[in-house]
N, C-alpha and C. Protein backbone atom coordinates (compact mmCIF):
# COMPACT_ATOMS: atom_id res chain seq x y z
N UNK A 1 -21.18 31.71 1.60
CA UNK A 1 -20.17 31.08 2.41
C UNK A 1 -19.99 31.88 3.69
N UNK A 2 -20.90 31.97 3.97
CA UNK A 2 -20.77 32.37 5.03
C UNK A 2 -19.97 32.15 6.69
N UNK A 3 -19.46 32.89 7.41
CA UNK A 3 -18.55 32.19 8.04
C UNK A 3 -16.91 32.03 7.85
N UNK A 4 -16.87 31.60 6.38
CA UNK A 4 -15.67 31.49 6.29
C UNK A 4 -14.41 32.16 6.03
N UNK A 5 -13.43 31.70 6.38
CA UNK A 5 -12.06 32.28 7.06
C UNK A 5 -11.70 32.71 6.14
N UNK A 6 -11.02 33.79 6.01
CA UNK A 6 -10.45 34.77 4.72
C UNK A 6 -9.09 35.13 4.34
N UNK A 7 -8.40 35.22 5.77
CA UNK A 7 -6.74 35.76 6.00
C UNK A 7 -6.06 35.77 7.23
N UNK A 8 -5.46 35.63 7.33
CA UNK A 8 -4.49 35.17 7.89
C UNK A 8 -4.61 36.36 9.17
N UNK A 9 -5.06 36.20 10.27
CA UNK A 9 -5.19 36.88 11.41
C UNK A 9 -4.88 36.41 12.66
N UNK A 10 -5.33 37.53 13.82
CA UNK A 10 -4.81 37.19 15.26
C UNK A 10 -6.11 37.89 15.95
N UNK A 11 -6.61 36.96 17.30
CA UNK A 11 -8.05 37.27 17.81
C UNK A 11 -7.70 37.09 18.64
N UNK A 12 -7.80 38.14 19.89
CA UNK A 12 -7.01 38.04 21.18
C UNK A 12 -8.15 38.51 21.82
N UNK A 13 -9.10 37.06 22.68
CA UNK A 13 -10.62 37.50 23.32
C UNK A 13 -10.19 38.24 24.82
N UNK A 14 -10.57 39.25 25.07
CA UNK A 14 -10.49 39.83 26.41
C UNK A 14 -10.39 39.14 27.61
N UNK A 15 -11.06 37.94 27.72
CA UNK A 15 -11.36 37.20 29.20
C UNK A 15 -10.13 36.33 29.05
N UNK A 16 -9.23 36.33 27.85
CA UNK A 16 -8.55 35.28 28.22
C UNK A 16 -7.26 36.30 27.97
N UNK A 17 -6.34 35.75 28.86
CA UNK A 17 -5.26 36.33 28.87
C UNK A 17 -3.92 35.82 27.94
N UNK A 18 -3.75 36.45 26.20
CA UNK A 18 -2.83 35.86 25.62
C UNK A 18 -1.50 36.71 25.89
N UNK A 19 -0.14 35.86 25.42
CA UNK A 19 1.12 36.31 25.67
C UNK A 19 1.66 36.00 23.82
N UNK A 20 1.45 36.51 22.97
CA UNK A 20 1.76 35.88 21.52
C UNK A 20 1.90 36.86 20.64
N UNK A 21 2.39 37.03 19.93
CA UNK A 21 2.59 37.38 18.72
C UNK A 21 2.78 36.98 17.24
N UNK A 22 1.88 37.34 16.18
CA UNK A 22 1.82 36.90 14.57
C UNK A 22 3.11 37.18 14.30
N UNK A 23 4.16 36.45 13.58
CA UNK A 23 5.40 36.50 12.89
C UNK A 23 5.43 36.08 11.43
N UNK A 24 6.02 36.70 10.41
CA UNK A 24 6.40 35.88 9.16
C UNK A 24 7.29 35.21 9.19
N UNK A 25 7.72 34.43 7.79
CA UNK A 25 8.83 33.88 7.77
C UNK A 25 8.91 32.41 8.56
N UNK A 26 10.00 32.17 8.77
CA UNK A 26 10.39 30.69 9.45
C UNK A 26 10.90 31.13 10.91
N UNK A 27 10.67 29.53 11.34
CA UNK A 27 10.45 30.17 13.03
C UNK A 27 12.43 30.00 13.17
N UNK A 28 12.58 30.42 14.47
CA UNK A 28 14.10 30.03 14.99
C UNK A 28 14.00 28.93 14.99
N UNK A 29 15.31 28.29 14.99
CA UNK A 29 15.82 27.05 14.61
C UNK A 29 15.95 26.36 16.49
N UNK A 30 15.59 25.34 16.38
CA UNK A 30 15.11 24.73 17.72
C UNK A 30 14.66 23.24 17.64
N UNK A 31 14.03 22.71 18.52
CA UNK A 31 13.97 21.46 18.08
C UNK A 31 12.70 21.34 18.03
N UNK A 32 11.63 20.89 16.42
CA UNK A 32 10.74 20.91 15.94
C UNK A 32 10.14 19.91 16.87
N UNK A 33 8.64 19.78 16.98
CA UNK A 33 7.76 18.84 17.85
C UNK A 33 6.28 19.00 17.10
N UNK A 34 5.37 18.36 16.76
CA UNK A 34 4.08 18.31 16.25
C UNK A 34 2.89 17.19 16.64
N UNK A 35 2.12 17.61 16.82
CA UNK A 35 0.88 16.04 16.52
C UNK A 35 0.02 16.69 15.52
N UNK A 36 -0.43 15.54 14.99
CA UNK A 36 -1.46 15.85 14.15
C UNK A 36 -2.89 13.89 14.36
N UNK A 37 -3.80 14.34 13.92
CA UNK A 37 -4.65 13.59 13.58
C UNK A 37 -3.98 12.50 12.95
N UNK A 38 -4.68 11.36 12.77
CA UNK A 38 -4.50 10.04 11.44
C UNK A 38 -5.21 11.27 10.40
N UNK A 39 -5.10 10.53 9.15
CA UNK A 39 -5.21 10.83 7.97
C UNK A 39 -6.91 10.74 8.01
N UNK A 40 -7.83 12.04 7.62
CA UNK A 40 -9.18 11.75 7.35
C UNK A 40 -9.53 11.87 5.99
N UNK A 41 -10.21 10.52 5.73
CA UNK A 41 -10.19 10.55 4.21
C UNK A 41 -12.09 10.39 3.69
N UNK A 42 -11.96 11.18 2.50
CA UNK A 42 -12.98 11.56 1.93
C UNK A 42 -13.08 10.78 0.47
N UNK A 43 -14.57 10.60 0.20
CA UNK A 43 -14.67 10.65 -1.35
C UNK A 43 -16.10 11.29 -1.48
N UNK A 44 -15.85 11.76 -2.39
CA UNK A 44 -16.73 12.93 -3.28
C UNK A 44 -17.21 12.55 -4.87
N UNK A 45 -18.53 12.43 -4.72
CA UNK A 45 -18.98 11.77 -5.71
C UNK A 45 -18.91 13.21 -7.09
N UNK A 46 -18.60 12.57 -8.20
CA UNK A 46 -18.60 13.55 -9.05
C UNK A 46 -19.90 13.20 -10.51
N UNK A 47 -20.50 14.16 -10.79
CA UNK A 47 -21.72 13.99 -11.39
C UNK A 47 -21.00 13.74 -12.96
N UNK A 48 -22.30 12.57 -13.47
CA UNK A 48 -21.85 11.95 -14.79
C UNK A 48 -20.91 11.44 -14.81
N UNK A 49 -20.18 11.37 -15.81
CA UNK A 49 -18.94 10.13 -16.10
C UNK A 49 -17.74 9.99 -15.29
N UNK A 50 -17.80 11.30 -14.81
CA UNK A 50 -16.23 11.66 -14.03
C UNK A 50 -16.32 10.97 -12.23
N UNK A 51 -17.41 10.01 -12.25
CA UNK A 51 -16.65 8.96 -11.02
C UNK A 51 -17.08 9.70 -9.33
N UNK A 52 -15.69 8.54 -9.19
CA UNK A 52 -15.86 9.90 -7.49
C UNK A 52 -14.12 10.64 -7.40
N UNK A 53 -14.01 10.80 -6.44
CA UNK A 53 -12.50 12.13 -6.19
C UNK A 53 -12.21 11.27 -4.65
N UNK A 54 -10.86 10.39 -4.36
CA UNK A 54 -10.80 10.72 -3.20
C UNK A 54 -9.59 11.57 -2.48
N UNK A 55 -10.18 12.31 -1.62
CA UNK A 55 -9.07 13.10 -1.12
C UNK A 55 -9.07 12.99 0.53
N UNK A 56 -7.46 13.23 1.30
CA UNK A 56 -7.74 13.02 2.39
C UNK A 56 -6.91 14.40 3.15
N UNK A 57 -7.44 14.56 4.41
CA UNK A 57 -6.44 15.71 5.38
C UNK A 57 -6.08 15.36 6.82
N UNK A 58 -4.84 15.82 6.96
CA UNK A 58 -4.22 15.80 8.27
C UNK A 58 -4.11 16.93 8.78
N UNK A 59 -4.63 17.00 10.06
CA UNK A 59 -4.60 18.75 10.86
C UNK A 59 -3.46 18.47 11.81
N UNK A 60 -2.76 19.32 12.39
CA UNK A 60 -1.61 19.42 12.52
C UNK A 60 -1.23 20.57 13.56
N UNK A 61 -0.72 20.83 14.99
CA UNK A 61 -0.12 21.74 15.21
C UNK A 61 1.49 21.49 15.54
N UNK A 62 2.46 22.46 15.53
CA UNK A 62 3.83 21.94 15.03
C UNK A 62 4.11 23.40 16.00
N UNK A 63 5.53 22.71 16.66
CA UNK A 63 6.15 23.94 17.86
C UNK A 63 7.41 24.19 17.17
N UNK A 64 8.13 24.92 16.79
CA UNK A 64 9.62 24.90 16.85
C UNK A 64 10.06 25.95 17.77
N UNK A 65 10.71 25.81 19.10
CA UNK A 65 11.07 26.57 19.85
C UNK A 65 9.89 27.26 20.80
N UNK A 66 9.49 28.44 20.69
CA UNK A 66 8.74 29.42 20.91
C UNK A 66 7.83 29.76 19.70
N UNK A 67 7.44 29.39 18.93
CA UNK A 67 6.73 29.24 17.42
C UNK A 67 5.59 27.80 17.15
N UNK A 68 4.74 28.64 16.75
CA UNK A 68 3.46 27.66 16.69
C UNK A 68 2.71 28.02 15.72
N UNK A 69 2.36 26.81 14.71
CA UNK A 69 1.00 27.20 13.86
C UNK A 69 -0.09 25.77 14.00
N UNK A 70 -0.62 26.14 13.10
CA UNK A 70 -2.08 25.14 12.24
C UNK A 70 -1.22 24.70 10.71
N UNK A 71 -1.57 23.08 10.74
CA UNK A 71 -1.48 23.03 9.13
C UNK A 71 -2.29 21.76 9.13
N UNK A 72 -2.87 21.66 8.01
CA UNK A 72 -3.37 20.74 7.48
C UNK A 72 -2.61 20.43 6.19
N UNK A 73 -2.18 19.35 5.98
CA UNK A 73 -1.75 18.28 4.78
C UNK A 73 -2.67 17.56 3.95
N UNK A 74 -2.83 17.90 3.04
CA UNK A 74 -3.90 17.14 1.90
C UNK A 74 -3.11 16.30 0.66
N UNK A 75 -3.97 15.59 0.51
CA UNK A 75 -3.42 15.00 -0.88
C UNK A 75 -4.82 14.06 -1.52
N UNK A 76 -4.50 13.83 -2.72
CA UNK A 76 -5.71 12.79 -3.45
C UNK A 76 -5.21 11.72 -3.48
N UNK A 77 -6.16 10.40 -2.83
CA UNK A 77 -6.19 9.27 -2.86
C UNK A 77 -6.26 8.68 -4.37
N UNK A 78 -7.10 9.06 -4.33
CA UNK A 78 -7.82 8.48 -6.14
C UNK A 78 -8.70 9.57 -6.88
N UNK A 79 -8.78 9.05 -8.16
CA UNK A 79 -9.82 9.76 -8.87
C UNK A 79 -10.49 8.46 -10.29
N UNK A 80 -11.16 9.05 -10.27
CA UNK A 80 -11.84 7.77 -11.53
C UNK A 80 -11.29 8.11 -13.05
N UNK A 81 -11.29 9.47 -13.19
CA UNK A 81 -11.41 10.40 -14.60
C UNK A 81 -9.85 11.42 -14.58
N UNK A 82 -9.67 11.58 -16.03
CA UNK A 82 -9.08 12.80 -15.93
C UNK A 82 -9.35 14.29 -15.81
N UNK A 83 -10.82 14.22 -16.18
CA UNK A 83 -11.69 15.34 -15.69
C UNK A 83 -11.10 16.63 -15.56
N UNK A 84 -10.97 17.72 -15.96
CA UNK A 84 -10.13 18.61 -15.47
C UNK A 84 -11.08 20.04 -14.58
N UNK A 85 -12.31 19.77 -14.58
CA UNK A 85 -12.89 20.89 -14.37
C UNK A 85 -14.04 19.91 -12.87
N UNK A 86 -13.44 19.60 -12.12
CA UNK A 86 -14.36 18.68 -11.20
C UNK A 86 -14.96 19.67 -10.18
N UNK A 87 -14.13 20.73 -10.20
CA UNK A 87 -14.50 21.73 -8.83
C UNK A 87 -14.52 23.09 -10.08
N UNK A 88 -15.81 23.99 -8.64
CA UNK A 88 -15.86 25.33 -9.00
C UNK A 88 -15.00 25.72 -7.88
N UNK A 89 -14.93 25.22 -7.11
CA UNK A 89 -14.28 25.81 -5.87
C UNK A 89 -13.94 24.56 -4.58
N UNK A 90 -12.12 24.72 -4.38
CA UNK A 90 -12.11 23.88 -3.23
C UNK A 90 -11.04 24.63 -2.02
N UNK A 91 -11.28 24.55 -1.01
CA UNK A 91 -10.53 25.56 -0.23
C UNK A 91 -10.41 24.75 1.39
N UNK A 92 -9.17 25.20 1.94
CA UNK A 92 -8.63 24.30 3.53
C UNK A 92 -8.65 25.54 3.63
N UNK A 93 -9.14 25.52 4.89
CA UNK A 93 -9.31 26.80 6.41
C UNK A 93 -8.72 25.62 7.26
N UNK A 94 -7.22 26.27 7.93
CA UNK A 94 -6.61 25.93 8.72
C UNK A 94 -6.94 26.93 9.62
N UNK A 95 -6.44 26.52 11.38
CA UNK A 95 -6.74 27.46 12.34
C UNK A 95 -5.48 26.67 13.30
N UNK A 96 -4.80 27.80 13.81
CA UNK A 96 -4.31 27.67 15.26
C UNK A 96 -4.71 27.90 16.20
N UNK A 97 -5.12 27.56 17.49
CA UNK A 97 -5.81 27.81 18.21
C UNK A 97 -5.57 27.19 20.03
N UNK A 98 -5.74 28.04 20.77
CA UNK A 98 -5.47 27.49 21.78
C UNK A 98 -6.80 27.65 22.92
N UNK A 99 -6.67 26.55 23.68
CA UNK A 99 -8.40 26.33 24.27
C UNK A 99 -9.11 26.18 23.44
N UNK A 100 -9.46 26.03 22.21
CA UNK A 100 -10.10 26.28 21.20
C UNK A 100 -10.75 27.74 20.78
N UNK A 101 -9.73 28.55 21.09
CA UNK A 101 -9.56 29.83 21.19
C UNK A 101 -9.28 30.21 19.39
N UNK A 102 -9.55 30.44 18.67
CA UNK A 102 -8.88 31.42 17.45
C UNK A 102 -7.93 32.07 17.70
N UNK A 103 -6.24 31.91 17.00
CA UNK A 103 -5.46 32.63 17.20
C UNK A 103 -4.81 33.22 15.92
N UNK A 104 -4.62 32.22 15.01
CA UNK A 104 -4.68 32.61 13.63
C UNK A 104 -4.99 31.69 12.37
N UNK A 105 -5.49 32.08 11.32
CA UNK A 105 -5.90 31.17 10.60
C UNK A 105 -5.55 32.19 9.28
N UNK A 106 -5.88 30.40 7.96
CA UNK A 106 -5.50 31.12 6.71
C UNK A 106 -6.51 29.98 6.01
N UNK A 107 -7.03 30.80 4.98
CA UNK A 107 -7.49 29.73 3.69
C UNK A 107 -6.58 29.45 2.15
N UNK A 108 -6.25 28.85 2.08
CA UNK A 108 -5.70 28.03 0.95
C UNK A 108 -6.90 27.45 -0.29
N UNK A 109 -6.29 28.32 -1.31
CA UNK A 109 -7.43 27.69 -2.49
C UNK A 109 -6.56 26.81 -3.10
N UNK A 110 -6.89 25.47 -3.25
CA UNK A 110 -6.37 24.39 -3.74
C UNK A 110 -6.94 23.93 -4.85
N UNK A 111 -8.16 24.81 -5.38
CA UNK A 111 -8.93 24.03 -6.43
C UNK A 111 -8.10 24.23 -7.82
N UNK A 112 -6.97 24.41 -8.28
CA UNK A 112 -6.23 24.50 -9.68
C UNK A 112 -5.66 23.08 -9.25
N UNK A 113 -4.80 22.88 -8.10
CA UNK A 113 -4.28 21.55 -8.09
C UNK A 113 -5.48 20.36 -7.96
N UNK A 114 -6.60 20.66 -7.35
CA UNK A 114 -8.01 18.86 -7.27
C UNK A 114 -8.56 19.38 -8.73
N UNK A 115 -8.32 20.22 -9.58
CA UNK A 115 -8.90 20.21 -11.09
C UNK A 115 -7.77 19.72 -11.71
N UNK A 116 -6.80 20.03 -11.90
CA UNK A 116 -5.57 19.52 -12.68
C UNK A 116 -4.72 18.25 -11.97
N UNK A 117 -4.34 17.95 -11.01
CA UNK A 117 -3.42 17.39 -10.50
C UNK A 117 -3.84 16.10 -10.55
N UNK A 118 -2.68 14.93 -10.58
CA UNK A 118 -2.72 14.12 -10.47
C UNK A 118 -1.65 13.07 -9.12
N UNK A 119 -2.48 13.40 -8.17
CA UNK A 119 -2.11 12.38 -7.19
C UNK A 119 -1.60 13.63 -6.44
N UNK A 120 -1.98 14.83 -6.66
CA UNK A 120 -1.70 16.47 -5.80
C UNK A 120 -1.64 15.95 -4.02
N UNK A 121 -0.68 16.85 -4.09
CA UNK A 121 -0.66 16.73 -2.06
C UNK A 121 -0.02 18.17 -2.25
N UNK A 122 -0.09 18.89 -0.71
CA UNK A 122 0.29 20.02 -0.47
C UNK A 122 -0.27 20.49 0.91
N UNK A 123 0.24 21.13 1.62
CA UNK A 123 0.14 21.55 2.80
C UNK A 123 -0.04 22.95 2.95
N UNK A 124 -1.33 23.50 4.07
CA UNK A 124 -2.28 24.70 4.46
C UNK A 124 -1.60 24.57 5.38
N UNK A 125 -0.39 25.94 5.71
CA UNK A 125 -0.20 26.83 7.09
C UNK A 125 -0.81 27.65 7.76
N UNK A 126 -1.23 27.91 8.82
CA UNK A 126 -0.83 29.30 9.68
C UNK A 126 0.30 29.72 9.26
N UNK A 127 0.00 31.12 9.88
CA UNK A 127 1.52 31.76 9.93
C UNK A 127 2.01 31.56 11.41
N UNK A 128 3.24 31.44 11.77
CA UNK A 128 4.53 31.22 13.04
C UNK A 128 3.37 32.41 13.67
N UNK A 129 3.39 31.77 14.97
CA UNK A 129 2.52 32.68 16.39
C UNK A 129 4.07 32.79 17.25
N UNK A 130 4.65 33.69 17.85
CA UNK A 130 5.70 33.39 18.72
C UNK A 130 4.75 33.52 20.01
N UNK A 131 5.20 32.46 21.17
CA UNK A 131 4.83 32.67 22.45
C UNK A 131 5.33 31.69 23.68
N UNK A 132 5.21 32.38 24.45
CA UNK A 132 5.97 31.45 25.65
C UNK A 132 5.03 30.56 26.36
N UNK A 133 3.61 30.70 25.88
CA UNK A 133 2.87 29.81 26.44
C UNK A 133 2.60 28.23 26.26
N UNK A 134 2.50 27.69 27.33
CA UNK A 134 2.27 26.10 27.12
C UNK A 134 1.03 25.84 27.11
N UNK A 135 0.90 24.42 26.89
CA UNK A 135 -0.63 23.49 26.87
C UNK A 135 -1.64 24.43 26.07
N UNK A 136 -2.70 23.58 25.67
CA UNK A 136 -3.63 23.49 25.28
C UNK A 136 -4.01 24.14 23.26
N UNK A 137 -2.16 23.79 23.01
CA UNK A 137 -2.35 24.22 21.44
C UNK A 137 -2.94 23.29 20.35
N UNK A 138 -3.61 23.58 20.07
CA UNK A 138 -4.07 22.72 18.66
C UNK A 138 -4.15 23.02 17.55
N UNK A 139 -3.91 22.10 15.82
CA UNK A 139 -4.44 22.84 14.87
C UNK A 139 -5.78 22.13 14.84
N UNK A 140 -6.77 22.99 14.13
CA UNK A 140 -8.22 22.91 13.57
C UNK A 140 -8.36 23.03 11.92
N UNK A 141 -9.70 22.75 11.62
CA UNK A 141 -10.18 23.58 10.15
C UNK A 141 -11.12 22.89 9.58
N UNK A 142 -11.14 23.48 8.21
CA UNK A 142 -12.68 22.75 7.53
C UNK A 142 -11.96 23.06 5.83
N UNK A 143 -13.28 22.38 5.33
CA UNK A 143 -12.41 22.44 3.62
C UNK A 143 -14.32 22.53 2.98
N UNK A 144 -13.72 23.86 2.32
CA UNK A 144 -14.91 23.67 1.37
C UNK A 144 -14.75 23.52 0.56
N UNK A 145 -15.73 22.47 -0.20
CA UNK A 145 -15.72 22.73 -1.87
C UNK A 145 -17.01 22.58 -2.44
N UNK A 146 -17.40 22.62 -3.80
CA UNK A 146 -18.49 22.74 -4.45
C UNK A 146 -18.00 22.02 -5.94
N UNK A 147 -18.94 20.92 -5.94
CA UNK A 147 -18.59 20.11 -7.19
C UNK A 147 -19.05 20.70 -8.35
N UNK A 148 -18.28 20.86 -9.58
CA UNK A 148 -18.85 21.58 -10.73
C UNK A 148 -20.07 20.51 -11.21
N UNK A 149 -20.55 21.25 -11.51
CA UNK A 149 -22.34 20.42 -12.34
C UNK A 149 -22.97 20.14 -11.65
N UNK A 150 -22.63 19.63 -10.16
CA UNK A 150 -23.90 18.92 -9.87
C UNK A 150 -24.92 19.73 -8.99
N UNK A 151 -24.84 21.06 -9.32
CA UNK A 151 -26.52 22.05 -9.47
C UNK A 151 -26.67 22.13 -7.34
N UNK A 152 -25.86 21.70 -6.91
CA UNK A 152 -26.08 21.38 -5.19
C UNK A 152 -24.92 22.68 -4.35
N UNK A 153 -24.25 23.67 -4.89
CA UNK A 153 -23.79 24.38 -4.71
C UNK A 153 -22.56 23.88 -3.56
N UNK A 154 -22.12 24.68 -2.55
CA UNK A 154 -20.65 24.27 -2.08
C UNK A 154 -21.27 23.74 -0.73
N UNK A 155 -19.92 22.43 -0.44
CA UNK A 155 -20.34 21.76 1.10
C UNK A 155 -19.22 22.39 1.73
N UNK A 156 -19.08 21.98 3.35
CA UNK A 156 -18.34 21.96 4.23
C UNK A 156 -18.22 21.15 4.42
N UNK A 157 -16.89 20.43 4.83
CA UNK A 157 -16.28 19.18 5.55
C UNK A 157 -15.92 19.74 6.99
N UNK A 158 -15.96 19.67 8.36
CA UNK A 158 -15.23 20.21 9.11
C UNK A 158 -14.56 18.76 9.55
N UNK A 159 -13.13 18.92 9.93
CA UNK A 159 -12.00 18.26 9.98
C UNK A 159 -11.70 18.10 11.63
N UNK A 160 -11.49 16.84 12.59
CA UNK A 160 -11.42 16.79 13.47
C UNK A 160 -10.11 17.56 13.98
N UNK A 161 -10.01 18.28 14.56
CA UNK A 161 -9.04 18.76 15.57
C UNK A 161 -7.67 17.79 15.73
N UNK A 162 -6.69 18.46 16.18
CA UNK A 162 -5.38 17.89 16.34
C UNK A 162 -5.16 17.44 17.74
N UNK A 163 -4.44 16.79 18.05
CA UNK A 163 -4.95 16.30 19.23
C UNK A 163 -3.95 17.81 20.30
N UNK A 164 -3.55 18.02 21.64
CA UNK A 164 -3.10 19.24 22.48
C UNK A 164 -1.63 18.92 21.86
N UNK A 165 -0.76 20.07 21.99
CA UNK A 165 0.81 19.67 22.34
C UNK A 165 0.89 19.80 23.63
N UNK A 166 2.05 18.94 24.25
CA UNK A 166 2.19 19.26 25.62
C UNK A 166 2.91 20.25 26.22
């Protein structure tokens, strides 16, 4: 798996001049604003009896005040089976990002809820960026997973971009 996003960080490239800071917690209270994508939806064929899986994601960047992240929103459309073991591994890499810059990102392992859950939804944050800068924020990401059995090891989905905040 090469490539992929691990924890929750901050990448501040030299040529570009950032004003930001990584924060925990919840942002100040202000008046919330977001876009995100329509809903991109997937199905995933699952080997032998257990059907297909569908699942879908929304990427997302969200302002409150001076506070900015990445999230993607997932949930399952359908499934054929009760199956409980469909994934070895399923995971959302969210990213905040500005210019399409990396500013911070996190991976979310979701594969206990797409093995067990039924009709599962749940939402992949960033963590709160504080900054006074405008234009050109977006959330990003990708979702890997790897279907148990079927011998083809793990894919990537990459997930269209959120559209700018203004």
């Amino acid at each position: 798996m090469i490539g992929k996003l691990r924890k929750t960080a901050i990448v501040a490239l030299a040529a570009v001049p950032l004003a930001f800071a990584l924060v925990g917690g919840s942002a100040a209270q202000a008046a919330a604003i977001s876009d995100c994508t329509a809903w991109q939806p997937k199905t995933i064929d699952l080997p032998g009896i257990n059907g297909e899986h569908g699942v879908s994601m929304k990427v997302c960047v969200e302002r409150n005040g001076n506070y900015l992240r990445g999230a993607i929103h997932w949930k399952e459309t359908f499934r054929m089976t009760a199956y409980s073991d469909r994934y070895d591994g399923f995971e959302i890499d969210v990213r905040l990002e500005r210019y399409d810059n990396h500013i911070a990102w996190r991976t979310c392992d979701v594969k206990s809820a797409m093995n067990n859950g039924v009709g599962s939804s749940g939402t992949c944050y960033t963590s709160w960026v504080e900054t006074t800068l405008k234009n050109g924020w977006t959330g990003d990401g990708q979702v890997w997973y790897d279907v148990n059995n079927d011998g083809k090891g793990g894919f990537y989905w990459y997930l269209h971009g959120s559209p700018q905040l203004p």
